[in-house]
PDB file of N, CA and C in Angstrom:
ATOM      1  N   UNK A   1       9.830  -6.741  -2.752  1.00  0.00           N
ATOM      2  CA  UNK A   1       8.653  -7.558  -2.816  1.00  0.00           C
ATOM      3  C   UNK A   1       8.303  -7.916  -1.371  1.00  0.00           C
ATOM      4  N   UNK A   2       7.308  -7.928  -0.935  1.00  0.00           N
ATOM      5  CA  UNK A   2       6.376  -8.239   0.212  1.00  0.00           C
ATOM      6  C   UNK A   2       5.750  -9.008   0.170  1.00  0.00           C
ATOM      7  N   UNK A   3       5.756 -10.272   1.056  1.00  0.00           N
ATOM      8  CA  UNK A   3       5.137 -11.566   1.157  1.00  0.00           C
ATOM      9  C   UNK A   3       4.429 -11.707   2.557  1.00  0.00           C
ATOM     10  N   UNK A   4       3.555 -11.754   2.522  1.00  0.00           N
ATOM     11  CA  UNK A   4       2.842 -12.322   3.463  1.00  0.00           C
ATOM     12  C   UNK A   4       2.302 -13.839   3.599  1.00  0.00           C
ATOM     13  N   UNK A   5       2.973 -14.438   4.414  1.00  0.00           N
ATOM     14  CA  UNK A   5       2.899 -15.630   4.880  1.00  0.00           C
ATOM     15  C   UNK A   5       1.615 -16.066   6.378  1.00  0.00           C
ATOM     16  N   UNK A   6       1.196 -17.056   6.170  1.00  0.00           N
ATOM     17  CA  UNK A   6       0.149 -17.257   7.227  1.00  0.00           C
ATOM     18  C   UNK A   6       1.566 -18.364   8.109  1.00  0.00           C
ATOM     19  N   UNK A   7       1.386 -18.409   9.196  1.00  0.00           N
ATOM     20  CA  UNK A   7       2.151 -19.446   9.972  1.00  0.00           C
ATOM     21  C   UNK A   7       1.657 -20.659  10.352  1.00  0.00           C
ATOM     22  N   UNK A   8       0.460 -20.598  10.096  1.00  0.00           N
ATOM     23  CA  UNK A   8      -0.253 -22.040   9.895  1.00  0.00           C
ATOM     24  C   UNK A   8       0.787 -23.145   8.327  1.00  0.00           C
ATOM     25  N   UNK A   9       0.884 -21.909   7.836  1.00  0.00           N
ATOM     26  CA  UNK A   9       1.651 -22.751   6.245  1.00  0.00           C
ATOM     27  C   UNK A   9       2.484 -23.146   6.458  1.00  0.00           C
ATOM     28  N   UNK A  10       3.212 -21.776   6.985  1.00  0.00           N
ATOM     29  CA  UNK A  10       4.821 -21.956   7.323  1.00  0.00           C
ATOM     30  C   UNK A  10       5.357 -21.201   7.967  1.00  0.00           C
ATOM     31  N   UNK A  11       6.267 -22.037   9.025  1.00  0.00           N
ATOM     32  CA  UNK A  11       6.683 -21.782  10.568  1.00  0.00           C
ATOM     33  C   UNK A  11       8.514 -21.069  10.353  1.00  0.00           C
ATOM     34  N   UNK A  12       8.853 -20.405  11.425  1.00  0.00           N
ATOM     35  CA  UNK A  12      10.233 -20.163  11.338  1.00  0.00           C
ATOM     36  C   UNK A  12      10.798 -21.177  11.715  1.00  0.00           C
ATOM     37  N   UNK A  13      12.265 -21.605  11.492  1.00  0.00           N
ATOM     38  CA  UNK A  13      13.070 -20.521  10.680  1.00  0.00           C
ATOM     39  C   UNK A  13      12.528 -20.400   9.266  1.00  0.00           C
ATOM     40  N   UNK A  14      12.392 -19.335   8.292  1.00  0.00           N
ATOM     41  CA  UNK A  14      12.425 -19.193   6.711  1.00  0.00           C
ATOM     42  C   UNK A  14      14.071 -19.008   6.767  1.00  0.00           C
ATOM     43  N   UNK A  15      14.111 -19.500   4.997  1.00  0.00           N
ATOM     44  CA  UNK A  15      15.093 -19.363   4.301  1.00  0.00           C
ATOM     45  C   UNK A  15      14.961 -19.815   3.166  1.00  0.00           C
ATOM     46  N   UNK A  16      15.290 -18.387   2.599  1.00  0.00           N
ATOM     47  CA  UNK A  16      14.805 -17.590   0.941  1.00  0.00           C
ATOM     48  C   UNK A  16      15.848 -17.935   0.365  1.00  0.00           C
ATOM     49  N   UNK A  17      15.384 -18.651  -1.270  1.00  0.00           N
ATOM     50  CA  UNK A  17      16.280 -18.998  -2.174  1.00  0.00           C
ATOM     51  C   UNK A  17      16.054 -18.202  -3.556  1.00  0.00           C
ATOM     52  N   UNK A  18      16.672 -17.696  -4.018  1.00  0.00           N
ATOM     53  CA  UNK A  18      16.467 -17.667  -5.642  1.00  0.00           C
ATOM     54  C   UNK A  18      17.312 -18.405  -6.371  1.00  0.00           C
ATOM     55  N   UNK A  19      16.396 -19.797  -7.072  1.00  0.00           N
ATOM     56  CA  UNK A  19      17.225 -21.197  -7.519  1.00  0.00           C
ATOM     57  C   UNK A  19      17.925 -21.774  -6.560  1.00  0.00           C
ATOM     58  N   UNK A  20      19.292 -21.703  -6.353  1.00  0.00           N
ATOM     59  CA  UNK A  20      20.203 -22.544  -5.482  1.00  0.00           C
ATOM     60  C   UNK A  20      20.861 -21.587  -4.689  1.00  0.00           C
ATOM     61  N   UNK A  21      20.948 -20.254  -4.467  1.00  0.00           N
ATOM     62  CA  UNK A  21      21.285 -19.065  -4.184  1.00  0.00           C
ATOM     63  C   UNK A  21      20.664 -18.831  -3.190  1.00  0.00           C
ATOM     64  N   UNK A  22      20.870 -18.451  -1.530  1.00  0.00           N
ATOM     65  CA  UNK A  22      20.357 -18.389  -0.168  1.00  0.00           C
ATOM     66  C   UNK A  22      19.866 -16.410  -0.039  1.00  0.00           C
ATOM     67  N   UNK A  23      19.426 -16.018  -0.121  1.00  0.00           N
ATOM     68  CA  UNK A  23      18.611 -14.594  -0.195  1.00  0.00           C
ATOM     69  C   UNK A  23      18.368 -13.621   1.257  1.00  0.00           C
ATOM     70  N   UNK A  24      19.248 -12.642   1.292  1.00  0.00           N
ATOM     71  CA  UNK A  24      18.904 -12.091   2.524  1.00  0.00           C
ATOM     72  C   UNK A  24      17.702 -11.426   2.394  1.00  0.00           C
ATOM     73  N   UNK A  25      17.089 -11.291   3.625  1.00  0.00           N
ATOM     74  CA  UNK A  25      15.129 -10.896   3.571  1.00  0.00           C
ATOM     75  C   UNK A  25      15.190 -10.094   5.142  1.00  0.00           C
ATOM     76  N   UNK A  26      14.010  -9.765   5.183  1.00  0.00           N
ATOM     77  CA  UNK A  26      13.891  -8.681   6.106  1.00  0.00           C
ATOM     78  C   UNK A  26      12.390  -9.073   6.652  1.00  0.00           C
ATOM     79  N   UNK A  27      12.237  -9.679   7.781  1.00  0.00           N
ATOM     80  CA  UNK A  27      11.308  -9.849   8.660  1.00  0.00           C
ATOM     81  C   UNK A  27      10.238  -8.788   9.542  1.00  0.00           C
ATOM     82  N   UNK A  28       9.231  -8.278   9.185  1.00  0.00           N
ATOM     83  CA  UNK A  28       9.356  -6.565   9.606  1.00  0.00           C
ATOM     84  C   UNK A  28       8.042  -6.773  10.763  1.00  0.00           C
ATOM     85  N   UNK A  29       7.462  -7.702  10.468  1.00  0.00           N
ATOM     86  CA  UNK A  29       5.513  -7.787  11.082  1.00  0.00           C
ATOM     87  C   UNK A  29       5.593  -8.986  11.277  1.00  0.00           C
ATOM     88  N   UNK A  30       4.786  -9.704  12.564  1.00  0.00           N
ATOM     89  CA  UNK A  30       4.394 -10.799  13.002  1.00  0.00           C
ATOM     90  C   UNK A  30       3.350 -10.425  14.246  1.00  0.00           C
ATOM     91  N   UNK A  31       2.142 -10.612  13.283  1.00  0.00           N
ATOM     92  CA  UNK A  31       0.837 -10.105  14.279  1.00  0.00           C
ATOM     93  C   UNK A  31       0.162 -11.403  14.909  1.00  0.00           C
ATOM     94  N   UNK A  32       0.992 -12.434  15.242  1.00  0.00           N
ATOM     95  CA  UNK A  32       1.011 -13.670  15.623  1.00  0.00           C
ATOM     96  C   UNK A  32      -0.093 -14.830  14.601  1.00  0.00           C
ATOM     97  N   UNK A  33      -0.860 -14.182  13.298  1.00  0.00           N
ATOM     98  CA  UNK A  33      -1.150 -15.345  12.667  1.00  0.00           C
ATOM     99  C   UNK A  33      -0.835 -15.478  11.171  1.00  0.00           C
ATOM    100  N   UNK A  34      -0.289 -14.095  11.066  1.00  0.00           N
ATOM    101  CA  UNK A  34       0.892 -13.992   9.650  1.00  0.00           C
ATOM    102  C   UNK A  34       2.484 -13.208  10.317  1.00  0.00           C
ATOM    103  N   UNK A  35       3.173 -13.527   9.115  1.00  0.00           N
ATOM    104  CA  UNK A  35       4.320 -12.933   9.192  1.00  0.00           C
ATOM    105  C   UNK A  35       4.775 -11.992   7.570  1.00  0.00           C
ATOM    106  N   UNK A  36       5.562 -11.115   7.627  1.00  0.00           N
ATOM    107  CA  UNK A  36       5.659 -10.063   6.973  1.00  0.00           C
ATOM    108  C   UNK A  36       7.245 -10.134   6.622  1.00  0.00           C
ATOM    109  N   UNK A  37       7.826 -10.790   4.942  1.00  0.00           N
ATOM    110  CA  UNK A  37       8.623 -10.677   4.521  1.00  0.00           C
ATOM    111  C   UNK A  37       8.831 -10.182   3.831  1.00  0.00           C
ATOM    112  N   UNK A  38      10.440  -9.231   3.453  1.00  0.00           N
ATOM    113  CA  UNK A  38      10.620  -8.040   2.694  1.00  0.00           C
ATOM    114  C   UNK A  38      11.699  -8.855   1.849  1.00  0.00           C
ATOM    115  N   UNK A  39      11.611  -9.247   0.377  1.00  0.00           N
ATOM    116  CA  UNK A  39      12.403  -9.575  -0.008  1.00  0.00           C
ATOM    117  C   UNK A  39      12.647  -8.662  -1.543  1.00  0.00           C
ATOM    118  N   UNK A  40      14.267  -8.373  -1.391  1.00  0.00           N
ATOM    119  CA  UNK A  40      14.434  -7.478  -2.587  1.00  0.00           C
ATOM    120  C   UNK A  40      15.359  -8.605  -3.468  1.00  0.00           C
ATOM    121  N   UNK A  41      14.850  -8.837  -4.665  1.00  0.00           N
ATOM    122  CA  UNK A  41      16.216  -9.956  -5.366  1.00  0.00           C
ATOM    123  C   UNK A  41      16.521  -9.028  -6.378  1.00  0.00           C
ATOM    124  N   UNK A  42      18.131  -9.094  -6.371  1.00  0.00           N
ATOM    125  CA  UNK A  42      18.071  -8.637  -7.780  1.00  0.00           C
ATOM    126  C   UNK A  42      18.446  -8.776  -9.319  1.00  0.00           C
ATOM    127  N   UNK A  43      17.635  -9.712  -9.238  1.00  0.00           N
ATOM    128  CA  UNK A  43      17.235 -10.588 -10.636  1.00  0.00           C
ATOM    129  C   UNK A  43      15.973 -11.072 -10.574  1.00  0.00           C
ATOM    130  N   UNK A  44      14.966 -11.271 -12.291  1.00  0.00           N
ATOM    131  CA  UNK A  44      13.435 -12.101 -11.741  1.00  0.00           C
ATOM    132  C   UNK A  44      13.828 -13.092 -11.927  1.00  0.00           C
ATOM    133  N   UNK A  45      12.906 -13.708 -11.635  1.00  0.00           N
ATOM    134  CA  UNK A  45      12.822 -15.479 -11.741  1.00  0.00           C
ATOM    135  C   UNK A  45      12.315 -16.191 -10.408  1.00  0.00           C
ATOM    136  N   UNK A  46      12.272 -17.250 -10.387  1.00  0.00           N
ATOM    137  CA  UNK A  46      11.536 -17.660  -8.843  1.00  0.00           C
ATOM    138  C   UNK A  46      11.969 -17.965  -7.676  1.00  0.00           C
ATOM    139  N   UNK A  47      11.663 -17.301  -6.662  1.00  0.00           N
ATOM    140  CA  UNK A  47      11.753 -17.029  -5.294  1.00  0.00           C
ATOM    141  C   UNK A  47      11.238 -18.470  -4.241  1.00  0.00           C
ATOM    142  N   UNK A  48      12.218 -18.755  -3.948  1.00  0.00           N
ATOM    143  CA  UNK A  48      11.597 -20.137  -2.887  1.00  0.00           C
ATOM    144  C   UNK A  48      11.580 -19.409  -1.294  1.00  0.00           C
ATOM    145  N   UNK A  49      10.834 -19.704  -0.310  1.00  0.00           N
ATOM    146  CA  UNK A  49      10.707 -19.735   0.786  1.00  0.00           C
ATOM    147  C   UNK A  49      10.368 -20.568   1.837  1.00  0.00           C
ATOM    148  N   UNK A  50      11.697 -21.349   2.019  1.00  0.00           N
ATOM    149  CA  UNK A  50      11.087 -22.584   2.921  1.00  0.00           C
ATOM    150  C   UNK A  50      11.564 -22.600   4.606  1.00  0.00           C
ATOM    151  N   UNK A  51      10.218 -22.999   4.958  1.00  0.00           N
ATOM    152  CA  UNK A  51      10.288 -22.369   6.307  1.00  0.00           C
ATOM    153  C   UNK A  51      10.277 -24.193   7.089  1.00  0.00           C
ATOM    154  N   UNK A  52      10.409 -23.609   8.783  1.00  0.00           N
ATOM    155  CA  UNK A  52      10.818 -25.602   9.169  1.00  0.00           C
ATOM    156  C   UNK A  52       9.741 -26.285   8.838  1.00  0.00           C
ATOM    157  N   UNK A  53       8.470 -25.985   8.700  1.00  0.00           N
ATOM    158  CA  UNK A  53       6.779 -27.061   8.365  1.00  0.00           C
ATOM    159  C   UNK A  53       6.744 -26.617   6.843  1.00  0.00           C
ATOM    160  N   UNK A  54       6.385 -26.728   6.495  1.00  0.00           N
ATOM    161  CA  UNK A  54       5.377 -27.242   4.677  1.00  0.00           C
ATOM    162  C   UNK A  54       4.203 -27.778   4.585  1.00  0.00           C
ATOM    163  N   UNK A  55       3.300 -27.746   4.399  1.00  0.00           N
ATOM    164  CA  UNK A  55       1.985 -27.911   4.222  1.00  0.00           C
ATOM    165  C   UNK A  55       2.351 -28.796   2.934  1.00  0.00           C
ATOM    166  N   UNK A  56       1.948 -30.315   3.079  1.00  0.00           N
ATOM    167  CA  UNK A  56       1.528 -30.866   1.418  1.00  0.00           C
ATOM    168  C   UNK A  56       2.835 -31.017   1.184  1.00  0.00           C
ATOM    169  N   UNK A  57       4.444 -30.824   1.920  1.00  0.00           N
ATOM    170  CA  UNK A  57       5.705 -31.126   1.235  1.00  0.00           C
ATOM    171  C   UNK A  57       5.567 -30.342  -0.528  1.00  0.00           C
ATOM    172  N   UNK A  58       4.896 -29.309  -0.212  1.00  0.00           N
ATOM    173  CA  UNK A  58       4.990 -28.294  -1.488  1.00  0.00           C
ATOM    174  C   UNK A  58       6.169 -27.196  -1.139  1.00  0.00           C
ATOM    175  N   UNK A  59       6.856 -26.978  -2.214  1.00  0.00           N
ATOM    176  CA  UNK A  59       7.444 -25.582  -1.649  1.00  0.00           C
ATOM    177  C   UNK A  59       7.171 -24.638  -2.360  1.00  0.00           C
ATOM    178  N   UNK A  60       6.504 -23.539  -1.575  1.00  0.00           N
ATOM    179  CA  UNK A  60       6.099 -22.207  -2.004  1.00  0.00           C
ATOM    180  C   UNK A  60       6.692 -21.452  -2.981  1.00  0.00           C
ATOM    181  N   UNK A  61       6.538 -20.784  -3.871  1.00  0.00           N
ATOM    182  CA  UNK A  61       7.500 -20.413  -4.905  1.00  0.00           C
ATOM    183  C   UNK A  61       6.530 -19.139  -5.350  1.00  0.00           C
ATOM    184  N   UNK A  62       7.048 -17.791  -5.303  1.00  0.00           N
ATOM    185  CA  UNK A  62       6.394 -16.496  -6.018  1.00  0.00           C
ATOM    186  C   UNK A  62       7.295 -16.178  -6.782  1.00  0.00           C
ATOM    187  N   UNK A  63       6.543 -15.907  -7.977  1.00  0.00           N
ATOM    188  CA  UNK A  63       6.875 -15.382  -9.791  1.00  0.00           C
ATOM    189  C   UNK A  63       7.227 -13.973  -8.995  1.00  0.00           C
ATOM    190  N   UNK A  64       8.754 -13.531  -9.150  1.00  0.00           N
ATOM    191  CA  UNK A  64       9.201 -12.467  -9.205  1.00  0.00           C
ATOM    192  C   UNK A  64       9.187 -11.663 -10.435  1.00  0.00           C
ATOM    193  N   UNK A  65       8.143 -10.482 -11.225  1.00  0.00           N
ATOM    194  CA  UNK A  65       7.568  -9.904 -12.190  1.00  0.00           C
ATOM    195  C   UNK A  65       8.362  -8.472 -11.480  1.00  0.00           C
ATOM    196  N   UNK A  66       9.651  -7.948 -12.108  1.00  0.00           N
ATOM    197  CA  UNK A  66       9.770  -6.484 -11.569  1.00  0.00           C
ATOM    198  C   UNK A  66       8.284  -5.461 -12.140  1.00  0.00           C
ATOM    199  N   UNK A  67       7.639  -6.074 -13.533  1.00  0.00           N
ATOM    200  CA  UNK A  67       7.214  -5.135 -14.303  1.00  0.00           C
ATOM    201  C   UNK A  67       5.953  -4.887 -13.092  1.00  0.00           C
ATOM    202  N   UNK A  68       5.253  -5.562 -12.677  1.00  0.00           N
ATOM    203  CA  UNK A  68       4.077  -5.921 -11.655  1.00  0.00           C
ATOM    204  C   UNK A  68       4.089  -5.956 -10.339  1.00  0.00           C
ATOM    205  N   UNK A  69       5.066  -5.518  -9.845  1.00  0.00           N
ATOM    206  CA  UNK A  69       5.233  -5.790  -8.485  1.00  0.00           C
ATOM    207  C   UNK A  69       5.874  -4.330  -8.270  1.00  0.00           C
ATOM    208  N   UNK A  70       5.101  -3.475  -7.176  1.00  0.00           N
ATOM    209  CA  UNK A  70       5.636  -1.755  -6.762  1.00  0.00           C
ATOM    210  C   UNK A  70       5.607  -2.158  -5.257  1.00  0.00           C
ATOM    211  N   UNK A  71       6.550  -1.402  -4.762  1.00  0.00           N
ATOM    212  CA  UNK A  71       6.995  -1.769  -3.463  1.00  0.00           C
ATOM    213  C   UNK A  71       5.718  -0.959  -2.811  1.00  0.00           C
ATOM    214  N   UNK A  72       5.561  -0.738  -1.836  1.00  0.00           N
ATOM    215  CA  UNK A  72       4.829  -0.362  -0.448  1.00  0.00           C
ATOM    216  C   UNK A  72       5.166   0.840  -0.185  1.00  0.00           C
ATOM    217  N   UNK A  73       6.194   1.274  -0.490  1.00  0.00           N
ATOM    218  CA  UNK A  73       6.180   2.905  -0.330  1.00  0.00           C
ATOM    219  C   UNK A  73       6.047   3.700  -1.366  1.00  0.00           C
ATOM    220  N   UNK A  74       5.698   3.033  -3.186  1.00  0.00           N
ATOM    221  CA  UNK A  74       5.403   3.482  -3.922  1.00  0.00           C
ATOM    222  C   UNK A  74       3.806   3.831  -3.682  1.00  0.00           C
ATOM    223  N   UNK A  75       2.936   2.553  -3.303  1.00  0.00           N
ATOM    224  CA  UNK A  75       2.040   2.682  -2.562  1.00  0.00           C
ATOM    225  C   UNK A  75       1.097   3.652  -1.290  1.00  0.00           C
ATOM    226  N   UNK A  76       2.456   4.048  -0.662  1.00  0.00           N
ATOM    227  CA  UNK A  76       1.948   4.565   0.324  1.00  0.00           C
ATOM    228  C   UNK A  76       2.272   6.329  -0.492  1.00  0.00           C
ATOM    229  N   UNK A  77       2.585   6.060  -1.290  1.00  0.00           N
ATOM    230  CA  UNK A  77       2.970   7.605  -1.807  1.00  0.00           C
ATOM    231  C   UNK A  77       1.800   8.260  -2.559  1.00  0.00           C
ATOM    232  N   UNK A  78       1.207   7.117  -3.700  1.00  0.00           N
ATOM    233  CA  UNK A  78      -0.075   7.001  -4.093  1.00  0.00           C
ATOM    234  C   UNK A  78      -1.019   7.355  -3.508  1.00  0.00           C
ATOM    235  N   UNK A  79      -1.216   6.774  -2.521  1.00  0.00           N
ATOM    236  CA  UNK A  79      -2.481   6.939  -1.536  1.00  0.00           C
ATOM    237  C   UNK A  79      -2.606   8.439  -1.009  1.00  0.00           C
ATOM    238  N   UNK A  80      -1.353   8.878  -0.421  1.00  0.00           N
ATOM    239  CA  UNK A  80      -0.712  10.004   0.227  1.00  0.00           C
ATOM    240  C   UNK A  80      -1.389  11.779  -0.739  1.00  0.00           C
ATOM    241  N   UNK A  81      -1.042  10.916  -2.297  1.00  0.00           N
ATOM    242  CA  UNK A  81      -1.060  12.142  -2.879  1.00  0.00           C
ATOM    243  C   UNK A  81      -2.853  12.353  -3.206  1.00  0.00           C
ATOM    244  N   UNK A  82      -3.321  10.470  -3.352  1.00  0.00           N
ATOM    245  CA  UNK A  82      -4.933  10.947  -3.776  1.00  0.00           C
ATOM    246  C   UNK A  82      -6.215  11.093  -2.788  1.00  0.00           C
ATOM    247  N   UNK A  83      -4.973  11.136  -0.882  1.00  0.00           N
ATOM    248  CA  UNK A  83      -5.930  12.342  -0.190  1.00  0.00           C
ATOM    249  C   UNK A  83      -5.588  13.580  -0.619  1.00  0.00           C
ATOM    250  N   UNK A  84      -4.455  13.790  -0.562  1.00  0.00           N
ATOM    251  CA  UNK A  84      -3.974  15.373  -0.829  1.00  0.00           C
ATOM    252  C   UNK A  84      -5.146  16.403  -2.058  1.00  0.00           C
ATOM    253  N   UNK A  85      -5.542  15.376  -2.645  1.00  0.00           N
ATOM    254  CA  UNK A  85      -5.848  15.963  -3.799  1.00  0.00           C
ATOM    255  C   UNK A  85      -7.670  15.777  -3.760  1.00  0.00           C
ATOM    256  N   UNK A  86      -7.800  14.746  -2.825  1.00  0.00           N
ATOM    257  CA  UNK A  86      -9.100  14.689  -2.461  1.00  0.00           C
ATOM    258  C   UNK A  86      -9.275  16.152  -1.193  1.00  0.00           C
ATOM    259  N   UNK A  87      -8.600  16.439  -0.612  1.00  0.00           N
ATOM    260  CA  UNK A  87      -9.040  17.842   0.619  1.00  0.00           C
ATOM    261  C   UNK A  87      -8.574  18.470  -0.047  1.00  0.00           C
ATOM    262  N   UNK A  88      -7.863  18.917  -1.336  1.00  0.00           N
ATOM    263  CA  UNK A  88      -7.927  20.229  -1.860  1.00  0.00           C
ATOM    264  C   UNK A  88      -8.937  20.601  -2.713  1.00  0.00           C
ATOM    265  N   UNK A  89      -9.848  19.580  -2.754  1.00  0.00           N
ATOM    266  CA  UNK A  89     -11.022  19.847  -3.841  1.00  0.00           C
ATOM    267  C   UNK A  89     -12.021  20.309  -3.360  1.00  0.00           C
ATOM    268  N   UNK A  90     -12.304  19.179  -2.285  1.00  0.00           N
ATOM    269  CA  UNK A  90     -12.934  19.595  -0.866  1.00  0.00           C
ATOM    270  C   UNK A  90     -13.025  20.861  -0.107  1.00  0.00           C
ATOM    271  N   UNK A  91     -11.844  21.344  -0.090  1.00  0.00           N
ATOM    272  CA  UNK A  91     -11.578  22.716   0.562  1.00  0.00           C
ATOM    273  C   UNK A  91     -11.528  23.676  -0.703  1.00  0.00           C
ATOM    274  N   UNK A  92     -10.969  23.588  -2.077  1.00  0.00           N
ATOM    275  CA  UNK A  92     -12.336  24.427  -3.127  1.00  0.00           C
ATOM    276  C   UNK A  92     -13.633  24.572  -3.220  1.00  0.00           C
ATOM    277  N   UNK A  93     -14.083  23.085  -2.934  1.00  0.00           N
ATOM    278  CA  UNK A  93     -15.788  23.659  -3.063  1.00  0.00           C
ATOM    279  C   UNK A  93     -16.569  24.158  -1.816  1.00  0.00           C
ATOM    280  N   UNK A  94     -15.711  24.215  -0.874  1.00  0.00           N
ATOM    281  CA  UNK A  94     -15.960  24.731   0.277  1.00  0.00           C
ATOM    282  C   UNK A  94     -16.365  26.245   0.255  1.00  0.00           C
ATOM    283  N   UNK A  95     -14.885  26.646  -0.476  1.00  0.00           N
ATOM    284  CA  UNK A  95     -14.697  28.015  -0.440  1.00  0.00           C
ATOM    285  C   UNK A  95     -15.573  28.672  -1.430  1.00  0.00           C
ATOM    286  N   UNK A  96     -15.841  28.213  -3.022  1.00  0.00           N
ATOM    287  CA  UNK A  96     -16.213  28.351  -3.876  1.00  0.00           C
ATOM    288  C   UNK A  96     -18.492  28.416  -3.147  1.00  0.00           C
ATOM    289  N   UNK A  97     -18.456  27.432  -2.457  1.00  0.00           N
ATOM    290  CA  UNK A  97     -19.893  27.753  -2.056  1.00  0.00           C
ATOM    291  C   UNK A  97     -19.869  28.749  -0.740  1.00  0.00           C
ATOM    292  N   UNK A  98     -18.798  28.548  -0.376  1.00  0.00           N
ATOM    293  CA  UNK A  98     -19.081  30.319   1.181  1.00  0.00           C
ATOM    294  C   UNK A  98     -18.948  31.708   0.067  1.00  0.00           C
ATOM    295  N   UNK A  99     -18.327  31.886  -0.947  1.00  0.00           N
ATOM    296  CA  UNK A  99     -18.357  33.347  -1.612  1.00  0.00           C
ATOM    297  C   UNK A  99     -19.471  33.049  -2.407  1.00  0.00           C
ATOM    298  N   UNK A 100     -20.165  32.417  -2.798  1.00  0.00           N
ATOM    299  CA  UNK A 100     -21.598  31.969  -3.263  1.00  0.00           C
ATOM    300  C   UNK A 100     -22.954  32.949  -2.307  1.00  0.00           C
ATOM    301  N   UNK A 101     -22.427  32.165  -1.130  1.00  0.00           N
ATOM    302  CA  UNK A 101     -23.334  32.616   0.118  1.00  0.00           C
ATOM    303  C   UNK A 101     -23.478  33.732   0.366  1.00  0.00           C
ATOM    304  N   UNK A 102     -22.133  34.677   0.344  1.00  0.00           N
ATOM    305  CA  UNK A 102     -21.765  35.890   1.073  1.00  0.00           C
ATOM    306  C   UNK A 102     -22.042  36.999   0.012  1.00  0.00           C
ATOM    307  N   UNK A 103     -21.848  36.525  -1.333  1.00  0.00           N
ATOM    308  CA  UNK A 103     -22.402  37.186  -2.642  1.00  0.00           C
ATOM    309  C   UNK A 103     -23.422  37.393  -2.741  1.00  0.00           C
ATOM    310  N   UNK A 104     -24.739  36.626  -2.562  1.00  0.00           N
ATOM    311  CA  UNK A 104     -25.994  36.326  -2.800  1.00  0.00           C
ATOM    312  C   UNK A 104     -26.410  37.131  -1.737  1.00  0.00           C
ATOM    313  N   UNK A 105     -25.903  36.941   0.047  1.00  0.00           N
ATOM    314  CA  UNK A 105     -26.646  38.019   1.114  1.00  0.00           C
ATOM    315  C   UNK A 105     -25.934  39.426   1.084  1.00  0.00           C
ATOM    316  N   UNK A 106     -25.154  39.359   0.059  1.00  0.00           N
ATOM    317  CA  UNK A 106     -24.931  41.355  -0.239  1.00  0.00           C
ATOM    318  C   UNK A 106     -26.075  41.363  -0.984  1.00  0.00           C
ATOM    319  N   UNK A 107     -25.970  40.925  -2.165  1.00  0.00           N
ATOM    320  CA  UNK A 107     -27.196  41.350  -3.258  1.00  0.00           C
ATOM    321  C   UNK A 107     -28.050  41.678  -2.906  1.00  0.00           C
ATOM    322  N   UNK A 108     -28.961  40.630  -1.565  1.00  0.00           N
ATOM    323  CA  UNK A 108     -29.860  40.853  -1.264  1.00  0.00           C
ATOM    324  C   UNK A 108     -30.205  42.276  -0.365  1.00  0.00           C
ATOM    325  N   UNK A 109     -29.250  42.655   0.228  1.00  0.00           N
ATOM    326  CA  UNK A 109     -29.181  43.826   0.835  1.00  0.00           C
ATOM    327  C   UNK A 109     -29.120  44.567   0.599  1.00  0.00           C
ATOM    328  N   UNK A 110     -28.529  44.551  -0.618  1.00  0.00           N
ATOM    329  CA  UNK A 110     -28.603  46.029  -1.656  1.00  0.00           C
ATOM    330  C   UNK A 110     -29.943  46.115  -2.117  1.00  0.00           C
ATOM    331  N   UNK A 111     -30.337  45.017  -2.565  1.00  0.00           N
ATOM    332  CA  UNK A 111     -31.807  44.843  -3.261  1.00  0.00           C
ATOM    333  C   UNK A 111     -33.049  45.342  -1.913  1.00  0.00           C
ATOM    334  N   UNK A 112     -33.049  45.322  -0.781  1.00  0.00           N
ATOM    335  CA  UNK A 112     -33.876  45.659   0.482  1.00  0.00           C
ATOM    336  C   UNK A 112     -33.179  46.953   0.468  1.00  0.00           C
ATOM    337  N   UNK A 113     -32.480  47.610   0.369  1.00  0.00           N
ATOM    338  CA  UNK A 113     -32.162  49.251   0.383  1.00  0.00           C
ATOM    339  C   UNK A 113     -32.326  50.222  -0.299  1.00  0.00           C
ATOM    340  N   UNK A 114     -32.861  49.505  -1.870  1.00  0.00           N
ATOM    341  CA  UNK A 114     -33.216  50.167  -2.936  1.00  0.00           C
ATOM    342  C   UNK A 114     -34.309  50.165  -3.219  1.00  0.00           C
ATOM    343  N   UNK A 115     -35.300  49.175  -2.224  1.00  0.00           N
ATOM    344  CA  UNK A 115     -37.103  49.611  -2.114  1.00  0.00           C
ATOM    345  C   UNK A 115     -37.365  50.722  -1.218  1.00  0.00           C
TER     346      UNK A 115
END
C-alpha cells in the first residue's frame, strides 16, 4: 500500500502502527511538499501513521482493503501492456492502409496500359 502524505499534515519522524503493533515502512519520494510511504501489512484492518505534528490532534488512519488496493507495479504493468497494445494497432492500421495504397497504384497502372 502507498500513502501519500502532504508534510504540511504530517512531519517526520512517522511511525506506522497496525493497532498496538509498530510496522516497518519504506520511505521512497520526498519532493519536498509530500512524502511517499510504502507500507506492506500483513493482515487488514487499520493502519495508523503518526508523524511528530498532527493537524486537529486527529490521527490518520487508512482502511487497509487487500481486495481494493493493487500495488504500483501491478499498475505500472497495466499501463505498460495498454501502450503495447495501443502501437500494435497503430502499426496495423498503418500497414493495412500502405498495402491499400500500393494496391490501388498497381491497379491503376495496369488499368493506363490496357487503354
Amino acid at each position: 500500500m502507498t500513502t501519500i502524505i502532504p508534510l504540511e499534515l504530517l512531519s517526520r519522524p512517522y511511525n506506522v502502527f497496525m493497532g498496538n503493533e509498530k510496522m516497518f515502512f519504506h520511505e521512497y519520494i520526498d519532493n519536498g511538499t509530500h512524502v511517499w510511504l510504502n507500507i506492506r501489512p500483513e493482515n487488514s484492518g487499520n493502519v495508523s501513521i503518526i508523524g511528530a505534528t498532527i493537524s486537529n490532534d486527529k490521527i490518520p488512519t487508512i482502511q487497509n482493503n487487500p481486495s481494493t488496493s493493487v500495488s504500483s507495479t501491478n499498475q505500472d504493468i497495466i499501463v505498460y501492456i495498454l501502450l503495447g497494445i495501443i502501437v500494435l494497432i497503430g502499426f496495423v492500421v498503418t500497414l493495412i492502409i500502405m498495402r491499400k495504397k500500393k494496391s490501388s497504384g498497381i491497379s491503376r497502372g495496369i488499368k493506363e496500359n490496357n487503354t
